[in-house]
Protein backbone atom coordinates (compact mmCIF):
# COMPACT_ATOMS: atom_id res chain seq x y z
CA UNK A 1 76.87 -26.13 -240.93
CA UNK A 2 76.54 -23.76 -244.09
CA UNK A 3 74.80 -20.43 -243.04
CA UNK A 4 74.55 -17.30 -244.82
CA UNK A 5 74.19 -13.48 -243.25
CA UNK A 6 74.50 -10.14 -244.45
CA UNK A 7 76.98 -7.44 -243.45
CA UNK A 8 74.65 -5.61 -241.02
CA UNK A 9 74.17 -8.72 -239.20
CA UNK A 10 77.94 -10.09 -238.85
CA UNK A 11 78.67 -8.87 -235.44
CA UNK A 12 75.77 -11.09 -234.47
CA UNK A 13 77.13 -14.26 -235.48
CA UNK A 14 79.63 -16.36 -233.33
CA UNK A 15 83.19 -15.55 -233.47
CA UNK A 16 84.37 -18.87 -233.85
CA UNK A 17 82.33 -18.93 -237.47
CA UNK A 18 83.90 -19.27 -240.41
CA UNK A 19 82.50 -15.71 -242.08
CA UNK A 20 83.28 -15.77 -245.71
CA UNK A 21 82.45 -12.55 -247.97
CA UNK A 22 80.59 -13.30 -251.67
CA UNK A 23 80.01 -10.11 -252.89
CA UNK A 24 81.95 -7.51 -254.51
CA UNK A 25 85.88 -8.21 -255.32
CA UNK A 26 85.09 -11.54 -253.98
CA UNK A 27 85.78 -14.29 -256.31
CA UNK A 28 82.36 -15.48 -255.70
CA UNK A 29 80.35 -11.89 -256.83
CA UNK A 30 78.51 -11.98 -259.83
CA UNK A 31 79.92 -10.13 -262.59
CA UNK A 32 80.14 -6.91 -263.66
CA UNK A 33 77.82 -7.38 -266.44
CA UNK A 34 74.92 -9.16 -264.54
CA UNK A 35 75.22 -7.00 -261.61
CA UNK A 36 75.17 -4.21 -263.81
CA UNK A 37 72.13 -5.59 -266.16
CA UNK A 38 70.44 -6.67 -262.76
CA UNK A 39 70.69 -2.94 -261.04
CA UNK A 40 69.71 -0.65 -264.15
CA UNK A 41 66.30 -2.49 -264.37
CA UNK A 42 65.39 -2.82 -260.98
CA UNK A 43 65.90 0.96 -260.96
CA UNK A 44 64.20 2.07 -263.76
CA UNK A 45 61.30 0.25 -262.44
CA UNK A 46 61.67 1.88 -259.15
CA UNK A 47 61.73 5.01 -261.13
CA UNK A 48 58.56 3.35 -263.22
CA UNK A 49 56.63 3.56 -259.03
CA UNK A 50 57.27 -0.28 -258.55
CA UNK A 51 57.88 -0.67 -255.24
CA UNK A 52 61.95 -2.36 -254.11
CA UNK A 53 60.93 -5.46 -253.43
CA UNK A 54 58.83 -5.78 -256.76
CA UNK A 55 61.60 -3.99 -259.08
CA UNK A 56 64.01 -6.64 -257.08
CA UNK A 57 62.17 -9.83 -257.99
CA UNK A 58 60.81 -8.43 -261.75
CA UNK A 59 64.98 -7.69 -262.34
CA UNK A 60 65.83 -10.68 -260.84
CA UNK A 61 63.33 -12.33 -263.30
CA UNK A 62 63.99 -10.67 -266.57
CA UNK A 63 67.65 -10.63 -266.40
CA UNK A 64 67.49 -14.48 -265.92
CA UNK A 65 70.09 -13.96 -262.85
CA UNK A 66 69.94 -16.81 -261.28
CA UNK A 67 70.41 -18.90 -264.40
CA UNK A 68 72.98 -16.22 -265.75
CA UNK A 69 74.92 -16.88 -262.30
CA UNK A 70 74.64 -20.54 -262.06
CA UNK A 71 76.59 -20.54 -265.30
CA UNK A 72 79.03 -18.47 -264.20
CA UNK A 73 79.80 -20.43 -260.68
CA UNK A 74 79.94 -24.05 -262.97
CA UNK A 75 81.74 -22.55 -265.62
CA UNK A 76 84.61 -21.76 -263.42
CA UNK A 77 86.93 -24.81 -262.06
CA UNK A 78 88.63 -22.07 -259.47
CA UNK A 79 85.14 -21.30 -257.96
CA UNK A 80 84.24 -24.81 -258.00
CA UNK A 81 86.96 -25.82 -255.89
CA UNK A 82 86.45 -22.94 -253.15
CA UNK A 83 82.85 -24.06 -253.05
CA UNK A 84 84.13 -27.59 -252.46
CA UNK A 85 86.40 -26.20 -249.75
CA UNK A 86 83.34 -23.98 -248.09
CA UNK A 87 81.31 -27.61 -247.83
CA UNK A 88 84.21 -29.11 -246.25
CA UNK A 89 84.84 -26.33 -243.39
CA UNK A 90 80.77 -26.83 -242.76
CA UNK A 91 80.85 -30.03 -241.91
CA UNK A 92 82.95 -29.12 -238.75
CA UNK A 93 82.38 -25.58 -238.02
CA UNK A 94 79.41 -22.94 -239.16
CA UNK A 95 80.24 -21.07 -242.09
CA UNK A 96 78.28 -18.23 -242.97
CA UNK A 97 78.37 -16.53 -246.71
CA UNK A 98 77.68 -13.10 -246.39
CA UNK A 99 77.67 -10.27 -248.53
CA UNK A 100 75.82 -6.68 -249.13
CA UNK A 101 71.96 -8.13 -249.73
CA UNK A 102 69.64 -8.13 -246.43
CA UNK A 103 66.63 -9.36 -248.60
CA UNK A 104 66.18 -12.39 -250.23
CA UNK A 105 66.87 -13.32 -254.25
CA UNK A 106 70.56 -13.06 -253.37
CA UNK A 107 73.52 -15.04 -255.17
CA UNK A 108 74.66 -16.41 -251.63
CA UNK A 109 71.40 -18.60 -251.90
CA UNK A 110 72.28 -19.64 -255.25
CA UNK A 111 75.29 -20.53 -254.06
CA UNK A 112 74.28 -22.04 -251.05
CA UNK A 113 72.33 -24.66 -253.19
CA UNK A 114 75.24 -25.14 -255.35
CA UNK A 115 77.54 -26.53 -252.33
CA UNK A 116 74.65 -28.30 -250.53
CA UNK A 117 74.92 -30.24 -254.42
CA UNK A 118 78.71 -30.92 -254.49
């Protein structure tokens, strides 16, 4: 079954998952560029009094991330075939994507969806 976690939470999980890292140098992070354009604003509006979670989903919005990284999973035939690979493995064993993000509006969801789709 197709899970995701976060790195606090990975000695949790059974050892007998599959535990397989999408964030940063995985093949699966977003880019530099949108991680980048993502970050800046949702500190500046931090720095504007918005509270995390608001300067995290107002980012998340105005960047257009999740279209921005949707394009950038389908656009790559490498990617695509790990992603097929990931819904294979679930079918048998749990397989969690983890990476960095505890909170939700996270590329592992996006992700997620994308394999549940294959």
């Amino acid at each position: 079954m197709l899970k995701e976690s976060y790195v606090a939470k990975l000695k949790t999980l059974n050892n007998d998952a599959i535990k397989i890292e999408v964030g940063y140098p995985s093949i699966f992070a977003p880019s530099e560029k949108l991680l980048s354009d993502f970050n800046e604003l949702k500190l500046k509006l931090i720095d504007k009094g918005m509270t995390e979670s608001k300067a995290r989903k107002k980012a998340w919005e105005q960047t257009n991330f999740e279209s921005r990284y949707r394009e950038q999973v389908l656009s790559n035939p490498k990617i695509i075939e790990k992603l097929k690979e990931i819904k294979k493995l679930s079918e048998e064993k749990d397989v969690y994507l983890y990476c960095y993000c505890g909170k939700p509006l996270c590329h592992r969801f996006i992700l997620m969806d994308i394999i549940e789709k294959i």
